[in-house]
PDB file of N, CA and C in Angstrom:
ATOM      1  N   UNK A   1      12.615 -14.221 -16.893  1.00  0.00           N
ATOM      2  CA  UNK A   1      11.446 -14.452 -16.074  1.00  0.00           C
ATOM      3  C   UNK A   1      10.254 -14.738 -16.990  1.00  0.00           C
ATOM      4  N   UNK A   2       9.195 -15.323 -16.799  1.00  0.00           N
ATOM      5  CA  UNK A   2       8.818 -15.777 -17.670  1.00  0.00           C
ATOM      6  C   UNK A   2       6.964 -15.189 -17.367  1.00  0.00           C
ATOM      7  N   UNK A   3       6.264 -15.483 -18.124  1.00  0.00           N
ATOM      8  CA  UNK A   3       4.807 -14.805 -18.087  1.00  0.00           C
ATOM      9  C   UNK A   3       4.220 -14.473 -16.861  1.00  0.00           C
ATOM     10  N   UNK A   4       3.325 -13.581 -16.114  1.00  0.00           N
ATOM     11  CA  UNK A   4       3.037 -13.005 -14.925  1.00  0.00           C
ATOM     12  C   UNK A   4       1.592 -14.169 -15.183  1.00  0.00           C
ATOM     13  N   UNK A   5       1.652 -14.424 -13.867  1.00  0.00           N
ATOM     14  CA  UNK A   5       0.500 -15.112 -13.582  1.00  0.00           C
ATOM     15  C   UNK A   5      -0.565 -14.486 -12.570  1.00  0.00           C
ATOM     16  N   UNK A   6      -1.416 -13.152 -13.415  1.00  0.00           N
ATOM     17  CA  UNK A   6      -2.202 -11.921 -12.521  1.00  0.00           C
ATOM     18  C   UNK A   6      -4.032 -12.971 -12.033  1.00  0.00           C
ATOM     19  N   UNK A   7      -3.681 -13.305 -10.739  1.00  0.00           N
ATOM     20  CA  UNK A   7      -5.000 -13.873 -10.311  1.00  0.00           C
ATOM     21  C   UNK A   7      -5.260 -12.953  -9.541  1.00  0.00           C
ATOM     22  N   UNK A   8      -6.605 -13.594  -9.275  1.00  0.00           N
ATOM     23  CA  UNK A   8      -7.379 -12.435  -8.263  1.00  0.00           C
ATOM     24  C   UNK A   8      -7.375 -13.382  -6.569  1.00  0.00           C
ATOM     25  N   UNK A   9      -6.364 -12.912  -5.381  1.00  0.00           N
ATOM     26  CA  UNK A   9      -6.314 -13.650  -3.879  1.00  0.00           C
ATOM     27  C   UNK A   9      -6.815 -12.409  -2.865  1.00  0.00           C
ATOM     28  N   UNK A  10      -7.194 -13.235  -1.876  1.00  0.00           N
ATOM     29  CA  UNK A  10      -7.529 -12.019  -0.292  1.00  0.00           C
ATOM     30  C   UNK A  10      -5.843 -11.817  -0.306  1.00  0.00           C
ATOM     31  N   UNK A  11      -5.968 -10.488   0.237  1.00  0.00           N
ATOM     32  CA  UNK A  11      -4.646  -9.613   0.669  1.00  0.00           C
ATOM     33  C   UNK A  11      -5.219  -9.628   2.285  1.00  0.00           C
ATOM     34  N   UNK A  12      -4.800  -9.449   3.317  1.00  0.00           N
ATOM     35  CA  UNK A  12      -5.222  -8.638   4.601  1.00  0.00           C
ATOM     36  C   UNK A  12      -4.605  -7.773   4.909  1.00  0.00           C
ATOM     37  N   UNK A  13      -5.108  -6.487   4.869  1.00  0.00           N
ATOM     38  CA  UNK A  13      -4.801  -5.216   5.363  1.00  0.00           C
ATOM     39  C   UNK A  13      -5.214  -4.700   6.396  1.00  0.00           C
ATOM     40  N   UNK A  14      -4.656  -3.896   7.154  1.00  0.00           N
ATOM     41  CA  UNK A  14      -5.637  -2.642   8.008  1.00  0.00           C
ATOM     42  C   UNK A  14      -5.938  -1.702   7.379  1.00  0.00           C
ATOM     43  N   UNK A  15      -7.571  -1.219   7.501  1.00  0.00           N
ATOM     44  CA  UNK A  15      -7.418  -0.157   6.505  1.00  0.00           C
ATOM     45  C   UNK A  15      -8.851   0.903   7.503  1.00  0.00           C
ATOM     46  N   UNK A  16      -9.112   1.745   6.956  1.00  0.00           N
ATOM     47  CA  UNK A  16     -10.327   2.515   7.687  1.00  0.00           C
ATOM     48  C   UNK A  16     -11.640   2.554   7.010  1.00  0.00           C
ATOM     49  N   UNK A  17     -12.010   1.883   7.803  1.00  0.00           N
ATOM     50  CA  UNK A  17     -13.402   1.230   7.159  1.00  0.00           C
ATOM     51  C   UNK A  17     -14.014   1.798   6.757  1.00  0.00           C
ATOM     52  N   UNK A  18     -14.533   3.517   7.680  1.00  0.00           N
ATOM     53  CA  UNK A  18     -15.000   4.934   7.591  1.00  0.00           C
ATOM     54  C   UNK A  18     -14.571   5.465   5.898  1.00  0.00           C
ATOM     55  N   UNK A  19     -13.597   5.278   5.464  1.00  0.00           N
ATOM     56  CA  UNK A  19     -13.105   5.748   4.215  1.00  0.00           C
ATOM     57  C   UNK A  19     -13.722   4.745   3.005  1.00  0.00           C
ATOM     58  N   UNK A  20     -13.028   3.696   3.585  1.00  0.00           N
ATOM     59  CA  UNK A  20     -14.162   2.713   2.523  1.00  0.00           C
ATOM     60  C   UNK A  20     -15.284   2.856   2.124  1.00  0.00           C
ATOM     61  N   UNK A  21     -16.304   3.101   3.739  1.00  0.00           N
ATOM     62  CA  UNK A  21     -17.383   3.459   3.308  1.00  0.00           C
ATOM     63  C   UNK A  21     -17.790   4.605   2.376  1.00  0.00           C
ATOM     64  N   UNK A  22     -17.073   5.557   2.356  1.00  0.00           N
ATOM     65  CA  UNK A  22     -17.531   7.188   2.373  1.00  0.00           C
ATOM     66  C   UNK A  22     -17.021   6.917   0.535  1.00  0.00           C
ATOM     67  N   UNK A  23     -16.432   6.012   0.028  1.00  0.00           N
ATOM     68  CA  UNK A  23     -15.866   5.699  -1.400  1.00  0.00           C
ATOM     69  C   UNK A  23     -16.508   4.414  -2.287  1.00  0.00           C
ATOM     70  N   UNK A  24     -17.227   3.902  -1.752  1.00  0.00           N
ATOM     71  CA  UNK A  24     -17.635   2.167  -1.918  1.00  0.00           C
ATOM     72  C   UNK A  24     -18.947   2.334  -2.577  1.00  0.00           C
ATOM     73  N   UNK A  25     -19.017   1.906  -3.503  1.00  0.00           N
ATOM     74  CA  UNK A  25     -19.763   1.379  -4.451  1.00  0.00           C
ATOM     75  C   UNK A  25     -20.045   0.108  -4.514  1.00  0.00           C
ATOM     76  N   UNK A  26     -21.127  -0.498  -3.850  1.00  0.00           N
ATOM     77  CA  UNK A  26     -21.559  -2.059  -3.741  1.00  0.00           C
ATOM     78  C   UNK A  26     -22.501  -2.683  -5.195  1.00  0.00           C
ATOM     79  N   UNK A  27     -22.379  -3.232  -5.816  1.00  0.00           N
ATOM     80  CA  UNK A  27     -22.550  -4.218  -6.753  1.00  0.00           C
ATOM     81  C   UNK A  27     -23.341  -5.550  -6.798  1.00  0.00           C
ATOM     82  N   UNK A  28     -24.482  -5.374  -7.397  1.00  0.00           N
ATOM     83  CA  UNK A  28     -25.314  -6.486  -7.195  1.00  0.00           C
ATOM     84  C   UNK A  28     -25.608  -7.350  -8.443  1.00  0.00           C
ATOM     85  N   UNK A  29     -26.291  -8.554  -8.774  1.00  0.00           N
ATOM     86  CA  UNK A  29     -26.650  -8.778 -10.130  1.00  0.00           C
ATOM     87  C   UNK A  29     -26.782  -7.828 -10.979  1.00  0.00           C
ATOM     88  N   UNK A  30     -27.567  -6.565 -11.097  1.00  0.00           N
ATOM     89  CA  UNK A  30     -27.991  -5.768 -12.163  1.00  0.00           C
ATOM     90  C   UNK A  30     -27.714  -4.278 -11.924  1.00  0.00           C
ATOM     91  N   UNK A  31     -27.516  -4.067 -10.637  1.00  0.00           N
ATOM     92  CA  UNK A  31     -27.266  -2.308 -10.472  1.00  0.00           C
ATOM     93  C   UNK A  31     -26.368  -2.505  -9.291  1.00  0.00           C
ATOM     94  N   UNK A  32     -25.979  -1.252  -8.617  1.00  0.00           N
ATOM     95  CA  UNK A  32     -25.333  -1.131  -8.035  1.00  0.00           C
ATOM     96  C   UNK A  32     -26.028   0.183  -6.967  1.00  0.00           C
ATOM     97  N   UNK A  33     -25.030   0.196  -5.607  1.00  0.00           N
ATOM     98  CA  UNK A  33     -25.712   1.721  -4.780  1.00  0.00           C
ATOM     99  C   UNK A  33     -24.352   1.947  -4.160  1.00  0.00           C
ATOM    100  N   UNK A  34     -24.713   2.830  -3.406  1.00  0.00           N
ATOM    101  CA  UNK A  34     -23.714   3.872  -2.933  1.00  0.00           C
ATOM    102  C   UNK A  34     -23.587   3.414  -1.505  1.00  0.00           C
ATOM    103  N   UNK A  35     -22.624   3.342  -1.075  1.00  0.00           N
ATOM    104  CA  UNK A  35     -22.302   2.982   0.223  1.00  0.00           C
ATOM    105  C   UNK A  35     -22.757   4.057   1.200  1.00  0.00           C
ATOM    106  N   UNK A  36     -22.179   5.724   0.923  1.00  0.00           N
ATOM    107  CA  UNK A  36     -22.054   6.861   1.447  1.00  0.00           C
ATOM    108  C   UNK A  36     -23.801   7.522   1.965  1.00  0.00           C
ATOM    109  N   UNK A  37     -24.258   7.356   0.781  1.00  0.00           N
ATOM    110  CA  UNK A  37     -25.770   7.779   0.392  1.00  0.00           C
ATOM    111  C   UNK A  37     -27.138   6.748   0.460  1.00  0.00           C
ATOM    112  N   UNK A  38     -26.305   5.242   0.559  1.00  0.00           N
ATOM    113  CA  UNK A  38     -27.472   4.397  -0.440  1.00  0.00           C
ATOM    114  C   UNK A  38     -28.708   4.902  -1.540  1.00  0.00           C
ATOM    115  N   UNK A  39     -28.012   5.348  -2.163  1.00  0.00           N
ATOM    116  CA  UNK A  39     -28.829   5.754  -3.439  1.00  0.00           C
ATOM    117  C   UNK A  39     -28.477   4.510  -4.210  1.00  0.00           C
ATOM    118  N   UNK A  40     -30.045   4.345  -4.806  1.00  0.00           N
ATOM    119  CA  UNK A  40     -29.779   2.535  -5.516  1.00  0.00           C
ATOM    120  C   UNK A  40     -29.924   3.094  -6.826  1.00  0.00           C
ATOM    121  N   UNK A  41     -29.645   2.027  -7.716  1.00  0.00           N
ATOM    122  CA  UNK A  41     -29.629   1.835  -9.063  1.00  0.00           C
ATOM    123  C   UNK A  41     -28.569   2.585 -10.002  1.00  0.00           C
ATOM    124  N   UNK A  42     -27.168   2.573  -8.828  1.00  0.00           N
ATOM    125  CA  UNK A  42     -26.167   3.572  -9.518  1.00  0.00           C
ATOM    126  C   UNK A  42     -25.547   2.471 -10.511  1.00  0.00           C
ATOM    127  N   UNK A  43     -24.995   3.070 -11.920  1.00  0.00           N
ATOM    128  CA  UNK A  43     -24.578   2.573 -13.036  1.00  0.00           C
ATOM    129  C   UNK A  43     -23.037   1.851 -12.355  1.00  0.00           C
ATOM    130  N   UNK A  44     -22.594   0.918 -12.455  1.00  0.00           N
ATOM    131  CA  UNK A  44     -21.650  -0.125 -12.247  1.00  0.00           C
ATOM    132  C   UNK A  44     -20.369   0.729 -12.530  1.00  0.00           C
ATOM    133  N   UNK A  45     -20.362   1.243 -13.919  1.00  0.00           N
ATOM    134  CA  UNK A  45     -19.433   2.009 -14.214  1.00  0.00           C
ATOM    135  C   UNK A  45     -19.011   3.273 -13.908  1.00  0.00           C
ATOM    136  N   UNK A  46     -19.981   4.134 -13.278  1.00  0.00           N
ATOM    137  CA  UNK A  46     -19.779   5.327 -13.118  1.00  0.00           C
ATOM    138  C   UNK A  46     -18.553   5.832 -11.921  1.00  0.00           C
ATOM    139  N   UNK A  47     -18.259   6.722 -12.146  1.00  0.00           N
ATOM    140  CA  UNK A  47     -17.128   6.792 -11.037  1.00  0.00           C
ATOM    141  C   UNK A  47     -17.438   7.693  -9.988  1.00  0.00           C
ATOM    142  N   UNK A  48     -18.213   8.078 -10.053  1.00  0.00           N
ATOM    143  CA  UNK A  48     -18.682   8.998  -8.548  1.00  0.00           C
ATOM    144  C   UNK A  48     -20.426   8.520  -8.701  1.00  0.00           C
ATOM    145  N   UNK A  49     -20.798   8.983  -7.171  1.00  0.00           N
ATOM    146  CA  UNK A  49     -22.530   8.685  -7.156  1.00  0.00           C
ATOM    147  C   UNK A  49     -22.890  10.085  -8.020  1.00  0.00           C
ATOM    148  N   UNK A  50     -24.760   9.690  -8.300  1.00  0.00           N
ATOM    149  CA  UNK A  50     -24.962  10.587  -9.666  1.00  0.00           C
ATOM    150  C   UNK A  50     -25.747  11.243  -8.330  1.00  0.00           C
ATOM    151  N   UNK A  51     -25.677  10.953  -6.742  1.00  0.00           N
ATOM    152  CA  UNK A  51     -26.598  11.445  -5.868  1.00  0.00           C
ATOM    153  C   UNK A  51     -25.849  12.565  -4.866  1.00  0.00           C
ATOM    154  N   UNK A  52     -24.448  11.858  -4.608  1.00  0.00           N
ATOM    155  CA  UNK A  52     -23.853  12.593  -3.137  1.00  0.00           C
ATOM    156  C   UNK A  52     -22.785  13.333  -3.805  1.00  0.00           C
ATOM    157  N   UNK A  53     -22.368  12.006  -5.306  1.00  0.00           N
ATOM    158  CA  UNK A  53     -21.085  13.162  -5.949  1.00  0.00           C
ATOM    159  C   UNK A  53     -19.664  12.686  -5.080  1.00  0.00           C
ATOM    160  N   UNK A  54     -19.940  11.330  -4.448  1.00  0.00           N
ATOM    161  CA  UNK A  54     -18.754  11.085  -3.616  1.00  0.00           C
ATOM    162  C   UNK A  54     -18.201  10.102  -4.778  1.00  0.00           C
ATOM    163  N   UNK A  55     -16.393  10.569  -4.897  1.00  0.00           N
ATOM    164  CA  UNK A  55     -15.610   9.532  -5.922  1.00  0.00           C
ATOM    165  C   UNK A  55     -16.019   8.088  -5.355  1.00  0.00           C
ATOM    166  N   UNK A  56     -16.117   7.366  -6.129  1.00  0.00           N
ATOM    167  CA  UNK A  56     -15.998   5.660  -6.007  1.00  0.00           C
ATOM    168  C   UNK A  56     -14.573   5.549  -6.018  1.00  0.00           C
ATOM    169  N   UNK A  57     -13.637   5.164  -4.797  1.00  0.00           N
ATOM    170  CA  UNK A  57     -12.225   4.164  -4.876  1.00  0.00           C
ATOM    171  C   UNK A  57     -12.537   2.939  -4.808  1.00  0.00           C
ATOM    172  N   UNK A  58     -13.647   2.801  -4.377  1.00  0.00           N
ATOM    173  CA  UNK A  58     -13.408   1.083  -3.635  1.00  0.00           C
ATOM    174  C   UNK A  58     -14.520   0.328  -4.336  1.00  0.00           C
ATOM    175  N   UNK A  59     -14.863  -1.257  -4.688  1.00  0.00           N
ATOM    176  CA  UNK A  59     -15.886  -1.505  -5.789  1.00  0.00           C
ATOM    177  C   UNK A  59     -15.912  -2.962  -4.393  1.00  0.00           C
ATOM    178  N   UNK A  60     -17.254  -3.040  -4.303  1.00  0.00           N
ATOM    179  CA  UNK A  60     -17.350  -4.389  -3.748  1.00  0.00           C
ATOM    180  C   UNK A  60     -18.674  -5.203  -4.174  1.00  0.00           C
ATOM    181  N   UNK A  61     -18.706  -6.589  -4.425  1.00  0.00           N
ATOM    182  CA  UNK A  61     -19.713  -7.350  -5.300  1.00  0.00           C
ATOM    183  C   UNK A  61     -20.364  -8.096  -4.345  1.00  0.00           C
ATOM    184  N   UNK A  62     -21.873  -8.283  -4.095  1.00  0.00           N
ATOM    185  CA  UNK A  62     -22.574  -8.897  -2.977  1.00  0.00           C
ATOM    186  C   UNK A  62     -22.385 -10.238  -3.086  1.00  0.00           C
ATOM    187  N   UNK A  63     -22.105 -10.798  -4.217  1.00  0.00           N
ATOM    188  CA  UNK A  63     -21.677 -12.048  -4.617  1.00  0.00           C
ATOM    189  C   UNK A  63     -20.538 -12.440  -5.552  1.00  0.00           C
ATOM    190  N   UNK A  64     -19.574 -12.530  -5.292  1.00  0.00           N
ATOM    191  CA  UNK A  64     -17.883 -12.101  -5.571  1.00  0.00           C
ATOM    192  C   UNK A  64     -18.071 -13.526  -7.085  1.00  0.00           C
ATOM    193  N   UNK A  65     -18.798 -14.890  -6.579  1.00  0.00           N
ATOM    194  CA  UNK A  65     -18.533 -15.825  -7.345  1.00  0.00           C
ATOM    195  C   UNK A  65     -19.457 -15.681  -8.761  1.00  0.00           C
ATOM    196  N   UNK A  66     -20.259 -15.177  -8.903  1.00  0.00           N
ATOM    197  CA  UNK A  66     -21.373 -14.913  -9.668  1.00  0.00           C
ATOM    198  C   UNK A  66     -20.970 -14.087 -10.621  1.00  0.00           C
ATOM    199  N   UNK A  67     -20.299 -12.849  -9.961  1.00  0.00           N
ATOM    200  CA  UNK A  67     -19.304 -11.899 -10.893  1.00  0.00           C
ATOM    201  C   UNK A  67     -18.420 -11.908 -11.084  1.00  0.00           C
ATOM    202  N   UNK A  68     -17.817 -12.564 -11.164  1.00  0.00           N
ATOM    203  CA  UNK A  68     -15.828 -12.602 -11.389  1.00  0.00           C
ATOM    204  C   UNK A  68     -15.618 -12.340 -12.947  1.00  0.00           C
ATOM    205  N   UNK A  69     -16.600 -12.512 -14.348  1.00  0.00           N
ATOM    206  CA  UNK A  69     -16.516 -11.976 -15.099  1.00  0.00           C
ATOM    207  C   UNK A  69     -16.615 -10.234 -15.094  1.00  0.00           C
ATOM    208  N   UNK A  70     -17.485  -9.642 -14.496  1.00  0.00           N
ATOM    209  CA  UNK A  70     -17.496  -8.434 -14.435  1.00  0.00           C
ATOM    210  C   UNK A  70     -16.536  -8.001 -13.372  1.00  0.00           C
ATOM    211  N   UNK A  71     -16.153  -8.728 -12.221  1.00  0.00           N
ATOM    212  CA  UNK A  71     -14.394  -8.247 -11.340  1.00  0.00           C
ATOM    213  C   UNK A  71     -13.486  -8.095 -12.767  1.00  0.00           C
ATOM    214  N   UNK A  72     -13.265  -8.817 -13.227  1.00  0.00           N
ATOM    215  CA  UNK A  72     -12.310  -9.066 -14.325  1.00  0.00           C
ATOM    216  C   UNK A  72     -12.220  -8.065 -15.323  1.00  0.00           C
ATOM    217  N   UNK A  73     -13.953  -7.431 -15.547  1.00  0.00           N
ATOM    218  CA  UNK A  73     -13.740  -6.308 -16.951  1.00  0.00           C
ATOM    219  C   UNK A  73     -13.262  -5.204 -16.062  1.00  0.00           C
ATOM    220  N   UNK A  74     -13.534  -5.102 -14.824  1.00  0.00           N
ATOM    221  CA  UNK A  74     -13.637  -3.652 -13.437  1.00  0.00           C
ATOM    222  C   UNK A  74     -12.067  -3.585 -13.150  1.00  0.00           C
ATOM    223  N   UNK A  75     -11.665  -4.532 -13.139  1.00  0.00           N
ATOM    224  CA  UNK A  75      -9.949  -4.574 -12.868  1.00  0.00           C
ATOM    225  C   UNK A  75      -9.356  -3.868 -14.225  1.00  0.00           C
ATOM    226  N   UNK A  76     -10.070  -4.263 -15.155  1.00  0.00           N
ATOM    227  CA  UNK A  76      -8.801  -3.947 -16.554  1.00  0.00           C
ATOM    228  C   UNK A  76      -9.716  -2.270 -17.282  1.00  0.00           C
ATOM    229  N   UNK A  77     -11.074  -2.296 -16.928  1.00  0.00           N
ATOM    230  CA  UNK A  77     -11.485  -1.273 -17.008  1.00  0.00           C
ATOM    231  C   UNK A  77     -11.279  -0.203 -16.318  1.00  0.00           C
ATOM    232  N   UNK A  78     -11.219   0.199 -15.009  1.00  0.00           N
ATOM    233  CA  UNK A  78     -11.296   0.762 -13.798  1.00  0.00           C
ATOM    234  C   UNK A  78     -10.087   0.735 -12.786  1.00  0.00           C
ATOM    235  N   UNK A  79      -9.042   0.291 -13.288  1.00  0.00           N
ATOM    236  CA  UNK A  79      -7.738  -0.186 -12.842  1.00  0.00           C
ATOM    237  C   UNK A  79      -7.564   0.751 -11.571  1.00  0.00           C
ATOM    238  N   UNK A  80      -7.886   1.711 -11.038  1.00  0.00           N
ATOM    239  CA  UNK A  80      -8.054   2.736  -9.836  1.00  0.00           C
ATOM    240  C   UNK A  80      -8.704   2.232  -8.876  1.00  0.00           C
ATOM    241  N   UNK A  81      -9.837   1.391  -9.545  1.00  0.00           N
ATOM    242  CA  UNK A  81     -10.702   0.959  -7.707  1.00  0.00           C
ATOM    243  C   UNK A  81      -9.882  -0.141  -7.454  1.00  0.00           C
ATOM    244  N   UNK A  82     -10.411  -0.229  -5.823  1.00  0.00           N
ATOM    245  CA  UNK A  82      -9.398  -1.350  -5.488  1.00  0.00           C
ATOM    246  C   UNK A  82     -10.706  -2.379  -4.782  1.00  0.00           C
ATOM    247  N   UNK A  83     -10.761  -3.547  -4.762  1.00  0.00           N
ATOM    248  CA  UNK A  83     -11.845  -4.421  -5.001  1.00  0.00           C
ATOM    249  C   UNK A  83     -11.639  -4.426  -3.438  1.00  0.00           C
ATOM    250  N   UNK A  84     -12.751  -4.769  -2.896  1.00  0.00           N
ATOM    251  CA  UNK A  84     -13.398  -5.354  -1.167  1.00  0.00           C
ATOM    252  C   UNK A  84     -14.136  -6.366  -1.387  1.00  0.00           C
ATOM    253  N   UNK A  85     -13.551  -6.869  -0.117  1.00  0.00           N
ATOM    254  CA  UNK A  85     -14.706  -7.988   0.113  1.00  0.00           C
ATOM    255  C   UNK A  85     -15.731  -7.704   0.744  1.00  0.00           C
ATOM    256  N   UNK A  86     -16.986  -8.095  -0.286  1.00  0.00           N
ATOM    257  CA  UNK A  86     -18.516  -7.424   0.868  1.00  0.00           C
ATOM    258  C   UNK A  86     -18.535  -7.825   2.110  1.00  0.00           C
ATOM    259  N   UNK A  87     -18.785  -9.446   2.055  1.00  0.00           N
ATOM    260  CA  UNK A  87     -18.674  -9.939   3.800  1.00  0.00           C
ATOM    261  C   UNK A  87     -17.592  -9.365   4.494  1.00  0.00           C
ATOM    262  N   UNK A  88     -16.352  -9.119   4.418  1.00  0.00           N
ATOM    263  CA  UNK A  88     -15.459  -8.397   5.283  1.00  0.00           C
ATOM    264  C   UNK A  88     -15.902  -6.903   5.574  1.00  0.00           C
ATOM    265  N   UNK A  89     -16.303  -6.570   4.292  1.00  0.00           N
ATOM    266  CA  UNK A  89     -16.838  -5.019   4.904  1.00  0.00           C
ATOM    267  C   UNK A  89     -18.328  -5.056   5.784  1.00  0.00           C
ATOM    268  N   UNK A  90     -19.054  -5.514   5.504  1.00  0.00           N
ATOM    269  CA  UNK A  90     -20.502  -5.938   6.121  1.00  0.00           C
ATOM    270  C   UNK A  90     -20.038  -6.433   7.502  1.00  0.00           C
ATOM    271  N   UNK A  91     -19.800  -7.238   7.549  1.00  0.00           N
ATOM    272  CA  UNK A  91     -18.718  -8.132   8.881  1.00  0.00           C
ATOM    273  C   UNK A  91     -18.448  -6.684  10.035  1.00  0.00           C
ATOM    274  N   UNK A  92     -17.788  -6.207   9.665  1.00  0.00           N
ATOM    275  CA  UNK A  92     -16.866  -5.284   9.937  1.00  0.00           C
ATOM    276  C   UNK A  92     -17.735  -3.886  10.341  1.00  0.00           C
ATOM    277  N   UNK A  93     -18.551  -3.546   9.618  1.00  0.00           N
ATOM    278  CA  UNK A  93     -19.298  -2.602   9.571  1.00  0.00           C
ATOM    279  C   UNK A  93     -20.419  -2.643  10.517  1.00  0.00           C
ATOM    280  N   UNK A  94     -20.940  -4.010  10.123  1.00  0.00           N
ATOM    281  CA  UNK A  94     -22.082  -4.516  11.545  1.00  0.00           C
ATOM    282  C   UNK A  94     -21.437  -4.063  13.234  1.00  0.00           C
ATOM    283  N   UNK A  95     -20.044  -4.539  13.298  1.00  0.00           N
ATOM    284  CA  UNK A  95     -19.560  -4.854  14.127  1.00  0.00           C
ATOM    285  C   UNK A  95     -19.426  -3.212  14.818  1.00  0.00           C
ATOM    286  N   UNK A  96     -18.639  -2.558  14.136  1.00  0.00           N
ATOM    287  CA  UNK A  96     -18.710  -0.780  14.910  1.00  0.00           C
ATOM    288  C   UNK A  96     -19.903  -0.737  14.991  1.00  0.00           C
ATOM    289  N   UNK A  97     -20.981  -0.860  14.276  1.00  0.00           N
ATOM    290  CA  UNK A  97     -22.241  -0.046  14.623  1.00  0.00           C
ATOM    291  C   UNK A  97     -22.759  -0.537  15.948  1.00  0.00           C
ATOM    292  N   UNK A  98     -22.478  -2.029  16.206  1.00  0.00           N
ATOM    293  CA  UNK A  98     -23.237  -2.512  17.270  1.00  0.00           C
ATOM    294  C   UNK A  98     -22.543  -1.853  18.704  1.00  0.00           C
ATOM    295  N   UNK A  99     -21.266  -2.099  18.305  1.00  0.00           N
ATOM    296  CA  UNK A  99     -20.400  -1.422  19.421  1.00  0.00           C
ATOM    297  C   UNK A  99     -20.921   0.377  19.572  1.00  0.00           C
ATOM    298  N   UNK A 100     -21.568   0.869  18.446  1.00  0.00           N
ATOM    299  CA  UNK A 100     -21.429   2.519  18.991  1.00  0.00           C
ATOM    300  C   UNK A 100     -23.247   2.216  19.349  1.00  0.00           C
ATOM    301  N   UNK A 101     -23.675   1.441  19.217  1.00  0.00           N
ATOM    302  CA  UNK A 101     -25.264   1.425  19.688  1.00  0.00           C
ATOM    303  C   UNK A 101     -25.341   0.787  21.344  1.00  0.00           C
ATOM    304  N   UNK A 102     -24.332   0.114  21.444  1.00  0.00           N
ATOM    305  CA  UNK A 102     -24.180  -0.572  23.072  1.00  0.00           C
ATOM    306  C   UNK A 102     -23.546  -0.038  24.054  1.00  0.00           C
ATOM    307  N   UNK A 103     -22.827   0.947  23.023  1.00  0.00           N
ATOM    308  CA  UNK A 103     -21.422   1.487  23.820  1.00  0.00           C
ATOM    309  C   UNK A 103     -20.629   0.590  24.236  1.00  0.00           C
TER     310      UNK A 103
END
C-alpha cells in the first residue's frame, strides 16, 4: 500500500451540539474565546479556559481558509481536539436558540 494521503474533508455526523458547546474553543485571526464562558483573548493553545476551567475537545476557526496553516500545526500539535466547522456550529446553534425563544 503505498503513502497515506492525510487531507483535511467535511465528515457529517450527528453529534450534541450542547457538548460541543460546553468544550469549544473558537479561533480568530489573533486570539481565541471560550464557547462555554465567552471569555476572550484565550491562548490558541491552551487546553482548558484560564476562566471556567472547562477542557477544550473541540477547536473551531471563524475563518477555516485564512487558517489552514494553523488547522495544520492544531492537528499535529493537539491531535485530541477534533476540528468544527464554525458556520455549522453557528448555523446550528442560532437555530435551537431561536426555537427555545419562540417555542
Amino acid at each position: 500500500m503505498g503513502a497515506m494521503n492525510l487531507k483535511f474533508i467535511r465528515v457529517y455526523k450527528k453529534v450534541d451540539i450542547d457538548h460541543i458547546k460546553e468544550h469549544l474553543i473558537i479561533c480568530g485571526d489573533l486570539s481565541a474565546s471560550c464557547s462555554k464562558c465567552n471569555e476572550l483573548n484565550v491562548k490558541m493553545d491552551s487546553p482548558k479556559c484560564p476562566s471556567c476551567q472547562t477542557d477544550f475537545l473541540y477547536m473551531a476557526f471563524r475563518n477555516i481558509k485564512e487558517n489552514m496553516p494553523k488547522i495544520q500545526k492544531f492537528s499535529e500539535t493537539r491531535p485530541d481536539l477534533m476540528l468544527v466547522d464554525y458556520e455549522d456550529f453557528k448555523r446550528t446553534s442560532d437555530a435551537i436558540k431561536a426555537r427555545g425563544i419562540l417555542g
